[in-house]
PDB file of N, CA and C in Angstrom:
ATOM      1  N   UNK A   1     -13.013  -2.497  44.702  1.00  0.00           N
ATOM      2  CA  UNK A   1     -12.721  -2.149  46.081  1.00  0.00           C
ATOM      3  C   UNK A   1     -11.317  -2.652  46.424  1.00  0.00           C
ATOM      4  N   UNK A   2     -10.526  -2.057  47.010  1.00  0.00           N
ATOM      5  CA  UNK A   2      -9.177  -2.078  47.246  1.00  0.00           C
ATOM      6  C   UNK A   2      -9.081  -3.413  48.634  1.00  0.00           C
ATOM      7  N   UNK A   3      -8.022  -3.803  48.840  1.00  0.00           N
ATOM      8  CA  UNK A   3      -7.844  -4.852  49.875  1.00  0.00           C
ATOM      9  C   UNK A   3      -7.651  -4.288  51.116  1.00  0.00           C
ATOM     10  N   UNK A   4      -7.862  -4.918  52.093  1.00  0.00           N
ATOM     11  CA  UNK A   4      -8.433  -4.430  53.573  1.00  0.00           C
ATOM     12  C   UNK A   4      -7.274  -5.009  54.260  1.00  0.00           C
ATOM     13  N   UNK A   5      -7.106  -4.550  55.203  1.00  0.00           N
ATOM     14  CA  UNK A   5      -6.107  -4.978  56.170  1.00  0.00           C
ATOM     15  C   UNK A   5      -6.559  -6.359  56.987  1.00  0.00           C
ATOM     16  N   UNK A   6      -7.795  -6.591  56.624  1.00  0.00           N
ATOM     17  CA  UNK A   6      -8.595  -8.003  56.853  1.00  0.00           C
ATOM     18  C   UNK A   6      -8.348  -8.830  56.128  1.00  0.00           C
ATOM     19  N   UNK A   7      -7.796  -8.223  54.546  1.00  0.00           N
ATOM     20  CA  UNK A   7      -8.045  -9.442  53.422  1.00  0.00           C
ATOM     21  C   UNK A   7      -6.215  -9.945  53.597  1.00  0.00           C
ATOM     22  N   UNK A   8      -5.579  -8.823  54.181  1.00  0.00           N
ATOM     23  CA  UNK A   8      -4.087  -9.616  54.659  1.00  0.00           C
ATOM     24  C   UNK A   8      -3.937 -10.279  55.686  1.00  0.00           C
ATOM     25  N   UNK A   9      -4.876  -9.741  56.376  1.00  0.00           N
ATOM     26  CA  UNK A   9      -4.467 -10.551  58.021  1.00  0.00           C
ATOM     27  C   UNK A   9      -4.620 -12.317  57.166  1.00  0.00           C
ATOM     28  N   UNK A  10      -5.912 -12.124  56.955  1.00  0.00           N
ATOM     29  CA  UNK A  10      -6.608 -13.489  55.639  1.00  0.00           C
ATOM     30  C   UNK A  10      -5.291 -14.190  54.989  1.00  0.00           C
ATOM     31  N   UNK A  11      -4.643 -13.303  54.065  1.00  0.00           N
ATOM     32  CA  UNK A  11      -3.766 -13.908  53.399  1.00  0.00           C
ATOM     33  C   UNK A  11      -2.758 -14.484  54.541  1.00  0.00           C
ATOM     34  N   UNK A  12      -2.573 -13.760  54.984  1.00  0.00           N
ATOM     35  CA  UNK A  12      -1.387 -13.876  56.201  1.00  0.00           C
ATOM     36  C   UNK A  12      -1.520 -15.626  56.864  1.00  0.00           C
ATOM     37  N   UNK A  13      -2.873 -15.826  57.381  1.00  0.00           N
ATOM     38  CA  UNK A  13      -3.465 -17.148  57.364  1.00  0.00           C
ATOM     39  C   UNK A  13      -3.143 -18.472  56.702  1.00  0.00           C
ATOM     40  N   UNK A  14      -3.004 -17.800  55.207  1.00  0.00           N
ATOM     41  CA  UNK A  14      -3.658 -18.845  54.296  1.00  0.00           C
ATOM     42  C   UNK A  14      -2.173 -19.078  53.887  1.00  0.00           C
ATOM     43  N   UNK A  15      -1.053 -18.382  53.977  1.00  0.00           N
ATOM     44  CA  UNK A  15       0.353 -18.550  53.497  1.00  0.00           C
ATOM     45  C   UNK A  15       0.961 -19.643  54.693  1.00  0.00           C
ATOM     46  N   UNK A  16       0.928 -19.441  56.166  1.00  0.00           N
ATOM     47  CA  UNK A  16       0.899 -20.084  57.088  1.00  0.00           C
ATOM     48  C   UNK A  16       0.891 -21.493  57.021  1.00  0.00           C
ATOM     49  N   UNK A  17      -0.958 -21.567  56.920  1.00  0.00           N
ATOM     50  CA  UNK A  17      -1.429 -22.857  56.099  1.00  0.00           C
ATOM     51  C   UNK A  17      -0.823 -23.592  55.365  1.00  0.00           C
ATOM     52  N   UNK A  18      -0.715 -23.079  53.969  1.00  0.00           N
ATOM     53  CA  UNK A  18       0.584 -23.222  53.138  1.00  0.00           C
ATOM     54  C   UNK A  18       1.415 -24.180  53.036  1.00  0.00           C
ATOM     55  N   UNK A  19       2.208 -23.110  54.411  1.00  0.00           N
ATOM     56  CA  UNK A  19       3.856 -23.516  54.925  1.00  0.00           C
ATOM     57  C   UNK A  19       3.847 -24.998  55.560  1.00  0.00           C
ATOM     58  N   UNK A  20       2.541 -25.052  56.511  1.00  0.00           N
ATOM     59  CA  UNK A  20       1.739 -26.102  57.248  1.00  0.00           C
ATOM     60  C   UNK A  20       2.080 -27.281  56.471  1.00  0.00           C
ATOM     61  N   UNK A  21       0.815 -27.000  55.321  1.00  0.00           N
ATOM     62  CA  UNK A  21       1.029 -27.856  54.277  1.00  0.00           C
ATOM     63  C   UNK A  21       2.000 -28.646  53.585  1.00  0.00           C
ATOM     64  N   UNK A  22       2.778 -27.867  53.126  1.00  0.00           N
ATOM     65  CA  UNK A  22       4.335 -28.226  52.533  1.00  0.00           C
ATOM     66  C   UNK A  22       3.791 -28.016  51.211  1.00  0.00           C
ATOM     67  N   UNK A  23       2.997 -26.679  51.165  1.00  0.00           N
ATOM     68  CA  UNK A  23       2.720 -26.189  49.505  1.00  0.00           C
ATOM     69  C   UNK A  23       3.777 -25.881  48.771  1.00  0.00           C
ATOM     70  N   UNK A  24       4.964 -25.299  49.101  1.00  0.00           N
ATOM     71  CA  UNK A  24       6.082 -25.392  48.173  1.00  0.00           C
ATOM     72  C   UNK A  24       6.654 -26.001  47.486  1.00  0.00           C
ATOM     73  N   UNK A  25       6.539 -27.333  48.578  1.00  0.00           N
ATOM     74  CA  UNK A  25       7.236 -28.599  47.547  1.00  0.00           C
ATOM     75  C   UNK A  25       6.303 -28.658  46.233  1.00  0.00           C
ATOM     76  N   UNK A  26       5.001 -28.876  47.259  1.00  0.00           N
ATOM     77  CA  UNK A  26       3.960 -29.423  46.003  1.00  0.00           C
ATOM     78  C   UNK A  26       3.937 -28.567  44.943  1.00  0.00           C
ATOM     79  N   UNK A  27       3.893 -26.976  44.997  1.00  0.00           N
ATOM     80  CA  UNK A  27       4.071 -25.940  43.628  1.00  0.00           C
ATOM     81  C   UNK A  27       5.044 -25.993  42.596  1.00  0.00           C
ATOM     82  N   UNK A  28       6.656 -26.736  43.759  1.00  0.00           N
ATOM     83  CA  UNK A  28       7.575 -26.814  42.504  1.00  0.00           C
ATOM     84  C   UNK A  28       7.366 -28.511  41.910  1.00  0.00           C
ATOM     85  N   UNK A  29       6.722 -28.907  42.873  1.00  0.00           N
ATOM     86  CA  UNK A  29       6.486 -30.635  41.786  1.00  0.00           C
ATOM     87  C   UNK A  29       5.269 -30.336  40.508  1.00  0.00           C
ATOM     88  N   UNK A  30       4.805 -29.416  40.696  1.00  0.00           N
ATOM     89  CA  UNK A  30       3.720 -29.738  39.827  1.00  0.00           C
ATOM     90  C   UNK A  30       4.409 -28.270  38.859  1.00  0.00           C
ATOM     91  N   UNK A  31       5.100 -27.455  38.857  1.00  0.00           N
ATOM     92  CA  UNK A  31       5.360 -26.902  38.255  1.00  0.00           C
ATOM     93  C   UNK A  31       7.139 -27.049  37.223  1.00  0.00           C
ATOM     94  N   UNK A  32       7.604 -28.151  37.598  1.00  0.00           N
ATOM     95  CA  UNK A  32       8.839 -28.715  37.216  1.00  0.00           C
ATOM     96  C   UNK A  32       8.534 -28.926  35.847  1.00  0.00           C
ATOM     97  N   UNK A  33       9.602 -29.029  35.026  1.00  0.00           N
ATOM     98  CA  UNK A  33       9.478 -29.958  33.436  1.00  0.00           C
ATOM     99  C   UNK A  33       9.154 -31.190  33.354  1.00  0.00           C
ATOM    100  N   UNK A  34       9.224 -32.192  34.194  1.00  0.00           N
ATOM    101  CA  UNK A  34       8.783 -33.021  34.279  1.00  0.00           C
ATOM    102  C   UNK A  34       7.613 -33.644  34.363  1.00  0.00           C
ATOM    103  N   UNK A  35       7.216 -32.867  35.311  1.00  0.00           N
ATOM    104  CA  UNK A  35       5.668 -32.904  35.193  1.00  0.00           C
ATOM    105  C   UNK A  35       4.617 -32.674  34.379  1.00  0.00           C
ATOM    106  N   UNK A  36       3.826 -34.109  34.021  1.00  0.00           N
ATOM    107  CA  UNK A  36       2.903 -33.473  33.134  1.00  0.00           C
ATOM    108  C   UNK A  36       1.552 -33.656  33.172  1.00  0.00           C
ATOM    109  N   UNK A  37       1.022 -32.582  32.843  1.00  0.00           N
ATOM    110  CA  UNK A  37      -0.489 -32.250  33.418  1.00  0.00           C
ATOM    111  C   UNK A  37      -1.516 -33.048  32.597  1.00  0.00           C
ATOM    112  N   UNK A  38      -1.468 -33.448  31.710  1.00  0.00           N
ATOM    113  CA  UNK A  38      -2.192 -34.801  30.956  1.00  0.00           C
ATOM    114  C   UNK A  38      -2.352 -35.570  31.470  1.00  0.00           C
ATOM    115  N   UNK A  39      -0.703 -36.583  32.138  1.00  0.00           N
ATOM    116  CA  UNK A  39      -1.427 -37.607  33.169  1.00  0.00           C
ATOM    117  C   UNK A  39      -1.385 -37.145  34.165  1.00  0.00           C
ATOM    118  N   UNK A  40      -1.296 -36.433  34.968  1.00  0.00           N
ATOM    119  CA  UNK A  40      -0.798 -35.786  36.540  1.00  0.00           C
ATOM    120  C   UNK A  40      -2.656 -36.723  36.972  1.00  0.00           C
ATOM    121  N   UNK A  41      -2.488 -37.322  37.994  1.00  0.00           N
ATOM    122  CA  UNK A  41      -3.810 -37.442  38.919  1.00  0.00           C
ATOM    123  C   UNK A  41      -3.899 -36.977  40.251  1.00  0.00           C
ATOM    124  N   UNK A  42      -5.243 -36.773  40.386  1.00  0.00           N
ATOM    125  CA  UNK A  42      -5.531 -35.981  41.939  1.00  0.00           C
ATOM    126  C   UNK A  42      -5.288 -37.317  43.262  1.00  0.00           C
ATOM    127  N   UNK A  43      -4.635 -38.231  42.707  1.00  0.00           N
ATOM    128  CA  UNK A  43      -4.282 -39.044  43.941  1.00  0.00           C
ATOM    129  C   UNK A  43      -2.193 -38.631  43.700  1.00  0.00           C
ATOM    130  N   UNK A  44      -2.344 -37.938  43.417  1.00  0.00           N
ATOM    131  CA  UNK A  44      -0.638 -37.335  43.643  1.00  0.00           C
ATOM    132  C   UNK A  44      -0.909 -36.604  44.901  1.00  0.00           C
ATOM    133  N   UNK A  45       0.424 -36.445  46.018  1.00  0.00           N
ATOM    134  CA  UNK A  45      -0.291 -35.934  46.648  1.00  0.00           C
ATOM    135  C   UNK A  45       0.013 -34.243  46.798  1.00  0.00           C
ATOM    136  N   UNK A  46       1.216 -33.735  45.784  1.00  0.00           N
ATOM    137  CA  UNK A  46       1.536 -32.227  45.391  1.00  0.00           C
ATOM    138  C   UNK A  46       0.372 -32.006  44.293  1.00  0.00           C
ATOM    139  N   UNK A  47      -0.208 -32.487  43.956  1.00  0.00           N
ATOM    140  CA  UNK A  47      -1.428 -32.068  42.905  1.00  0.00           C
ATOM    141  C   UNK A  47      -2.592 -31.952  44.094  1.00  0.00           C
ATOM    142  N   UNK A  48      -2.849 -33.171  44.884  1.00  0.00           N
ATOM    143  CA  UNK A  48      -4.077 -32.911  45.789  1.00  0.00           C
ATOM    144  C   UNK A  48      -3.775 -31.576  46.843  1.00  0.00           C
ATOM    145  N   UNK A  49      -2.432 -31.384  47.178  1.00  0.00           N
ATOM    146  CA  UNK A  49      -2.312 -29.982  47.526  1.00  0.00           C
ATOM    147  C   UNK A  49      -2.650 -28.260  47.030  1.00  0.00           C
ATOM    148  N   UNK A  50      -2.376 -28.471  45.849  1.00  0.00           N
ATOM    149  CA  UNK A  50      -2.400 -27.451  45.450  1.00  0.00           C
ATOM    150  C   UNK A  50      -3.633 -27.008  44.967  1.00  0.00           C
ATOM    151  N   UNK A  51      -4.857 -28.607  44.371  1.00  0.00           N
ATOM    152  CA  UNK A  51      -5.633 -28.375  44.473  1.00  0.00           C
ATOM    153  C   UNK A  51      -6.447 -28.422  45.496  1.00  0.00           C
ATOM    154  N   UNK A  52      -6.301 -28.266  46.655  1.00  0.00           N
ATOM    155  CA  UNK A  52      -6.771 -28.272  48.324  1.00  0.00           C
ATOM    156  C   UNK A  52      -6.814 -26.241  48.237  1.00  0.00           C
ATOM    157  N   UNK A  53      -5.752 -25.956  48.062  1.00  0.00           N
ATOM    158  CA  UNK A  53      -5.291 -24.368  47.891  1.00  0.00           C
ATOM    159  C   UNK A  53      -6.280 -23.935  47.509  1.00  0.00           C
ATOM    160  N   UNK A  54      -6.344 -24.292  45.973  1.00  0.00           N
ATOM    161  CA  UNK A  54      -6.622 -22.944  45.321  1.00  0.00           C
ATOM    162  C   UNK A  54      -8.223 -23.263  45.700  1.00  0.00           C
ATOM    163  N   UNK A  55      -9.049 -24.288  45.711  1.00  0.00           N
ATOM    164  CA  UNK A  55     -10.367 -24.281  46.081  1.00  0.00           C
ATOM    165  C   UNK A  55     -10.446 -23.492  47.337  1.00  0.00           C
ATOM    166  N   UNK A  56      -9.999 -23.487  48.609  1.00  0.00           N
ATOM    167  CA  UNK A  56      -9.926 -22.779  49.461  1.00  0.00           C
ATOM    168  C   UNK A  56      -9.936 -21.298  49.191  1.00  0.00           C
ATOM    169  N   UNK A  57      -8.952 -21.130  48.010  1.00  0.00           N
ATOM    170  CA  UNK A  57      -8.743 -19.221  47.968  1.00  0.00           C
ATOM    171  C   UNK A  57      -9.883 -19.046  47.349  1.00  0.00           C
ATOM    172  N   UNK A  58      -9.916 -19.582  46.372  1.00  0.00           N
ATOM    173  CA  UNK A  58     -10.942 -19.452  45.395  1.00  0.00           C
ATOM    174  C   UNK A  58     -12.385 -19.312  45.707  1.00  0.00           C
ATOM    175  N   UNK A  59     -12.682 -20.462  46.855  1.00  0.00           N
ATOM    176  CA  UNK A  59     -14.082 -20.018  47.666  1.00  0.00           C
ATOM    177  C   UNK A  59     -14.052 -18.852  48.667  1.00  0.00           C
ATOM    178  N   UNK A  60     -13.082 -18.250  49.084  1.00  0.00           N
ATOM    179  CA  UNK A  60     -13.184 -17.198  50.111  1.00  0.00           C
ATOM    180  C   UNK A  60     -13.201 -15.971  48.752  1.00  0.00           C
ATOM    181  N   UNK A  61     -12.831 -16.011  47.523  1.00  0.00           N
ATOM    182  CA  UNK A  61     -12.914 -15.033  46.793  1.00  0.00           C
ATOM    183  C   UNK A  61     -14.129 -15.031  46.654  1.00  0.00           C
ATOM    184  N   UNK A  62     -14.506 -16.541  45.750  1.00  0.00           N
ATOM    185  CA  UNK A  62     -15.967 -16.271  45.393  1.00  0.00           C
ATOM    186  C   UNK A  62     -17.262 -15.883  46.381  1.00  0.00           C
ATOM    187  N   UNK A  63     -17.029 -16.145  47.762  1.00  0.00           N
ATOM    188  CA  UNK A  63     -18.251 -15.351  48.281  1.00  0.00           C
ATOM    189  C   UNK A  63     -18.167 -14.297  49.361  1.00  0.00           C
ATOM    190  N   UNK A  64     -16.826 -13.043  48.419  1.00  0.00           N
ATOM    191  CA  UNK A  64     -16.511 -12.025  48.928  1.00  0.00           C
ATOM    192  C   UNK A  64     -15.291 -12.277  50.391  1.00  0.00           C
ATOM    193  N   UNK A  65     -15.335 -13.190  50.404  1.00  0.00           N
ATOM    194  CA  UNK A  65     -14.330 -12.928  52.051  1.00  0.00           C
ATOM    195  C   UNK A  65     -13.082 -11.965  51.884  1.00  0.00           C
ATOM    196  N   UNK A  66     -12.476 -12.021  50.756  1.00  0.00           N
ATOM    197  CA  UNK A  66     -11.122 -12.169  50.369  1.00  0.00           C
ATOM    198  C   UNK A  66     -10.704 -11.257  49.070  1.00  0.00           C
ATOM    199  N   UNK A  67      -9.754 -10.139  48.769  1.00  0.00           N
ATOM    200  CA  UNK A  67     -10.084  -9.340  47.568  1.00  0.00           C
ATOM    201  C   UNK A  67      -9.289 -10.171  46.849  1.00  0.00           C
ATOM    202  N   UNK A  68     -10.554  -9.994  45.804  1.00  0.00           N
ATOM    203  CA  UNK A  68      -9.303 -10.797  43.846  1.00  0.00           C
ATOM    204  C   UNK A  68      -7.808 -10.816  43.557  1.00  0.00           C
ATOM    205  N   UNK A  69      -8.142  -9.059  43.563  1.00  0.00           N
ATOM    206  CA  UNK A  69      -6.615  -8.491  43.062  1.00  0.00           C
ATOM    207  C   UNK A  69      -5.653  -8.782  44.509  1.00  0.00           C
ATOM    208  N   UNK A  70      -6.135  -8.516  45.594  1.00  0.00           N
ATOM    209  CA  UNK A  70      -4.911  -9.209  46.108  1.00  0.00           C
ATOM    210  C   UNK A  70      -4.408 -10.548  46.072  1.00  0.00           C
ATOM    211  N   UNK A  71      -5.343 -11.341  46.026  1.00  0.00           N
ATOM    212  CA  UNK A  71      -4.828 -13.051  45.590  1.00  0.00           C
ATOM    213  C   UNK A  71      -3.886 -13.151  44.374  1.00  0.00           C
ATOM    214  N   UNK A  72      -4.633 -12.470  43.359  1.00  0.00           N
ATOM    215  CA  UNK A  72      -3.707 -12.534  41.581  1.00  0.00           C
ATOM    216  C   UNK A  72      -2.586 -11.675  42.395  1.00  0.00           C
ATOM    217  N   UNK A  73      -2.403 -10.575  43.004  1.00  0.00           N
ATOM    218  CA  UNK A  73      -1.195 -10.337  43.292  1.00  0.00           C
ATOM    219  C   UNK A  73      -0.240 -11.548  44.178  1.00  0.00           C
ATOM    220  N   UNK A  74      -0.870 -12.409  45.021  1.00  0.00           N
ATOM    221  CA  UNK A  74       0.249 -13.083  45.728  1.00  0.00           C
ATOM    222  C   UNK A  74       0.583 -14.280  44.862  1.00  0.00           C
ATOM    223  N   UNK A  75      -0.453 -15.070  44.700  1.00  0.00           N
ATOM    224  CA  UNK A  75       0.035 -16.211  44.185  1.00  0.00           C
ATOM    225  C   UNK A  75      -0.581 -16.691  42.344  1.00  0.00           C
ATOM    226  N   UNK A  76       0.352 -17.066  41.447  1.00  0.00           N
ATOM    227  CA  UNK A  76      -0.237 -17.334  40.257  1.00  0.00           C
ATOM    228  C   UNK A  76      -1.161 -18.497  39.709  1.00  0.00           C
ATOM    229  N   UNK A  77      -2.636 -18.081  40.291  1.00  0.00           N
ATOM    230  CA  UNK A  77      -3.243 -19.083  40.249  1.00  0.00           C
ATOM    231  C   UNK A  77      -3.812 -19.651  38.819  1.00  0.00           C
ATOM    232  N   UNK A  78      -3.743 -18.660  37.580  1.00  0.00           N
ATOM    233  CA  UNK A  78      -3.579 -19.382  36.218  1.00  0.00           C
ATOM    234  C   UNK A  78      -2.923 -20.264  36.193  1.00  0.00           C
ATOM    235  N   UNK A  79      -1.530 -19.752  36.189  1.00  0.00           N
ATOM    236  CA  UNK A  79      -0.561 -20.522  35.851  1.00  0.00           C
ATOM    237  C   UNK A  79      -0.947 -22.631  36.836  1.00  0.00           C
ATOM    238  N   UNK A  80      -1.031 -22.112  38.248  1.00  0.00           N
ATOM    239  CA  UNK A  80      -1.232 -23.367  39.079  1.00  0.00           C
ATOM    240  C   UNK A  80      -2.606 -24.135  38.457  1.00  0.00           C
ATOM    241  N   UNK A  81      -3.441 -23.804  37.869  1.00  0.00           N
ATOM    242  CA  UNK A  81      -4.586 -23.936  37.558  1.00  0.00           C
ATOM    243  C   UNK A  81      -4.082 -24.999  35.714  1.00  0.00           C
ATOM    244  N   UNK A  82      -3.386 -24.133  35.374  1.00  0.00           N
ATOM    245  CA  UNK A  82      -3.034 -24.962  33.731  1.00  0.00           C
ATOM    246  C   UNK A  82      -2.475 -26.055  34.073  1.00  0.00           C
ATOM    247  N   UNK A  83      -1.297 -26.246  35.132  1.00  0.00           N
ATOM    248  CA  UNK A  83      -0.870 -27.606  35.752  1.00  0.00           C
ATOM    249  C   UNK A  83      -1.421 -28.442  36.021  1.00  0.00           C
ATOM    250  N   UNK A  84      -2.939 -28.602  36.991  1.00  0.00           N
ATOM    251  CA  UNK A  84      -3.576 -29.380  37.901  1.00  0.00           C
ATOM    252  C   UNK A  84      -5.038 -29.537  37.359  1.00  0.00           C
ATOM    253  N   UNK A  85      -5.388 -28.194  36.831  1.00  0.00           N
ATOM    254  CA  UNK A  85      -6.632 -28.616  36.006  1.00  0.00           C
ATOM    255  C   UNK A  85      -7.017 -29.634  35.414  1.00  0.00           C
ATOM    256  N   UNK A  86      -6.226 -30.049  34.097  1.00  0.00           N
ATOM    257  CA  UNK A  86      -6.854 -31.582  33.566  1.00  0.00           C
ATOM    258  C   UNK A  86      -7.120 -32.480  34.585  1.00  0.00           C
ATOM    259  N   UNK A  87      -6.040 -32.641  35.800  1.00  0.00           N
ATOM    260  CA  UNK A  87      -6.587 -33.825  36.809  1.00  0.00           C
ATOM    261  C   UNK A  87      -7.452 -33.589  37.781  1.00  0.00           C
ATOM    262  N   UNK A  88      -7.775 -32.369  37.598  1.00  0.00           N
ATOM    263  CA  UNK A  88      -9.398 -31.949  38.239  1.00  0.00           C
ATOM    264  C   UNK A  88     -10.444 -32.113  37.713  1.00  0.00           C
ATOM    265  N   UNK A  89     -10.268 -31.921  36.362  1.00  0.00           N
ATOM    266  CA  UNK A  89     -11.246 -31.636  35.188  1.00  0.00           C
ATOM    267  C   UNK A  89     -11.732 -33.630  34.867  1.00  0.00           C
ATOM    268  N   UNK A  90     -10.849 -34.617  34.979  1.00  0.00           N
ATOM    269  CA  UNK A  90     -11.047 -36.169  35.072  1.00  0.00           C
ATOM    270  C   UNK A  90     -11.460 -36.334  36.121  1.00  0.00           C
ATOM    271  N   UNK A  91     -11.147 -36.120  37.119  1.00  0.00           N
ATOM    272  CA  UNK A  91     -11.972 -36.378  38.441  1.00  0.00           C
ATOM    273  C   UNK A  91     -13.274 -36.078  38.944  1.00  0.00           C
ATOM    274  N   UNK A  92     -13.662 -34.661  38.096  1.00  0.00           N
ATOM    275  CA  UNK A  92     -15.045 -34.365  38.027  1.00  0.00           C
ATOM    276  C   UNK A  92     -15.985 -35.588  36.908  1.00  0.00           C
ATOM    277  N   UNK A  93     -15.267 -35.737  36.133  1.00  0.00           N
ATOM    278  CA  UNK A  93     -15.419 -36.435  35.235  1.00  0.00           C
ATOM    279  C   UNK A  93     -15.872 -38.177  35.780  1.00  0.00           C
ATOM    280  N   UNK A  94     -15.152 -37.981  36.036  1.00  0.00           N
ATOM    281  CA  UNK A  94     -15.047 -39.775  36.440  1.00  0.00           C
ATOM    282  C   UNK A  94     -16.251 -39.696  38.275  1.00  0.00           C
ATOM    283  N   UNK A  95     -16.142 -39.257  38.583  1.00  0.00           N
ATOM    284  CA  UNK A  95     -17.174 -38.955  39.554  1.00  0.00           C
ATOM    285  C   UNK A  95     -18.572 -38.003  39.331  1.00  0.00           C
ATOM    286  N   UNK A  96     -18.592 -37.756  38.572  1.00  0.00           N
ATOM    287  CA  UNK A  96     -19.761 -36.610  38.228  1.00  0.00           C
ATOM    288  C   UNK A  96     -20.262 -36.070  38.856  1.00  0.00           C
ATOM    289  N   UNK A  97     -19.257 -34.936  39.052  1.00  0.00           N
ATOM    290  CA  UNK A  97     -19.170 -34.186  40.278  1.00  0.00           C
ATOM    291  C   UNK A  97     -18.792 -32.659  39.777  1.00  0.00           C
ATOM    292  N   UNK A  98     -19.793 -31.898  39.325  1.00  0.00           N
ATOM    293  CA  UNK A  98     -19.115 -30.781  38.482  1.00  0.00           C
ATOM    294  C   UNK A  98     -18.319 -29.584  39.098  1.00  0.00           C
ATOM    295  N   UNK A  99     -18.933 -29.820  40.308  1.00  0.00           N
ATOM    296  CA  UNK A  99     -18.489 -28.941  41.342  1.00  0.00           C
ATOM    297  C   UNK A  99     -17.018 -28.868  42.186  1.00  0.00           C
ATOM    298  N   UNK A 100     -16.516 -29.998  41.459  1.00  0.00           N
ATOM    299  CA  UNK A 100     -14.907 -30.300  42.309  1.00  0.00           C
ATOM    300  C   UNK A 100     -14.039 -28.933  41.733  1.00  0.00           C
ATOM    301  N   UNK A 101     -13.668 -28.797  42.492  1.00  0.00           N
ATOM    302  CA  UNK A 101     -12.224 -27.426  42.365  1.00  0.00           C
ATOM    303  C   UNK A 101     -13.249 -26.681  41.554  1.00  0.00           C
ATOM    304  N   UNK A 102     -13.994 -25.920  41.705  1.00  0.00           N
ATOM    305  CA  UNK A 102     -14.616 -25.094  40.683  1.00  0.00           C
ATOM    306  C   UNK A 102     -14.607 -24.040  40.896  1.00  0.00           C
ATOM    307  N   UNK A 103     -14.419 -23.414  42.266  1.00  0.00           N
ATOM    308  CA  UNK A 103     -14.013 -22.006  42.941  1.00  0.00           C
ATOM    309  C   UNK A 103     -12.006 -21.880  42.423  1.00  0.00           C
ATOM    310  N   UNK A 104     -11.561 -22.767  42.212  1.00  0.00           N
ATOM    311  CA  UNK A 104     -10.285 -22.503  42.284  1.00  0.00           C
ATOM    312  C   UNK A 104     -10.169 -22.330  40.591  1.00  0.00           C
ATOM    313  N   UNK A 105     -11.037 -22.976  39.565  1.00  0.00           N
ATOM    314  CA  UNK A 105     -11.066 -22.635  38.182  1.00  0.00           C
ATOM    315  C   UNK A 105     -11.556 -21.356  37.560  1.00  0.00           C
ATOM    316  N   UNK A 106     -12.466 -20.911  38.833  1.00  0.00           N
ATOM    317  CA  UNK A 106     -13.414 -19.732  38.144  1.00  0.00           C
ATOM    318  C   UNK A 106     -12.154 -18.357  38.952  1.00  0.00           C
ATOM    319  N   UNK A 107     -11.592 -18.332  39.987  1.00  0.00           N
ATOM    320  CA  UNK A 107     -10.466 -17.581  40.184  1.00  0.00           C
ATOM    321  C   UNK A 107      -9.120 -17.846  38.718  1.00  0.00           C
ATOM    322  N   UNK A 108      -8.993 -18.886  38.629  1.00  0.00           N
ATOM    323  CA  UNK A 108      -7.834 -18.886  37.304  1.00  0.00           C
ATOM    324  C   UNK A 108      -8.408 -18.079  36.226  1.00  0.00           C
ATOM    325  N   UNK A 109      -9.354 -18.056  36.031  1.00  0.00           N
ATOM    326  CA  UNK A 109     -10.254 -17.542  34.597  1.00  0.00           C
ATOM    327  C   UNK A 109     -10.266 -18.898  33.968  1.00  0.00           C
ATOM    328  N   UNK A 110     -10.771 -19.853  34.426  1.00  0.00           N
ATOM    329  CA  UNK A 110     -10.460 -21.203  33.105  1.00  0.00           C
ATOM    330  C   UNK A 110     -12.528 -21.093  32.861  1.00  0.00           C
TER     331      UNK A 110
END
């Protein structure tokens, strides 16, 4: 099913948010050479951003609010997902909590 003029108003929202946020900084800190996703932890606070994001998109995908293909069209949530994952993936870990960021992993395809 194609995207709705609902699922932009939506996006329209969630970019806002975003901006709110200061998701940019946090996308280019966690996406820099420097950065590395082995040790990166979710008490960073451009990692706890971005993973704030994509759980958000990721749950309005997963229970229909929001179309797929328009999300993979705006923002690259693989790519944000290979960055921040491991320090999602320890935090579930270390809390046993399987459910942390798990809408924002199952949108990456991880």
């Amino acid at each position: 099913m194609p995207a709705t003029y609902d699922d932009a108003n939506l996006v329209m929202q969630i970019v806002r948010w975003g901006t709110e946020m200061g998701l940019t900084d946090a996308v280019l800190a966690v996406l820099a050479d420097e950065f590395d996703p082995e040790t990166a932890s979710t008490d960073d606070p451009s990692v706890q951003k971005v993973l704030n994001f994509g759980e958000v998109v990721g749950t309005f995908v997963n229970q229909g609010v929001l179309d797929r293909g328009l999300v993979k069209d705006m923002w690259w949530m693989e790519g944000l997902w290979s960055r921040v994952g491991p320090a999602a993936r320890r935090q579930r870990e270390h809390l046993g909590e399987p459910r942390l960021s798990e809408n924002f992993e199952k949108l990456a395809g991880g």
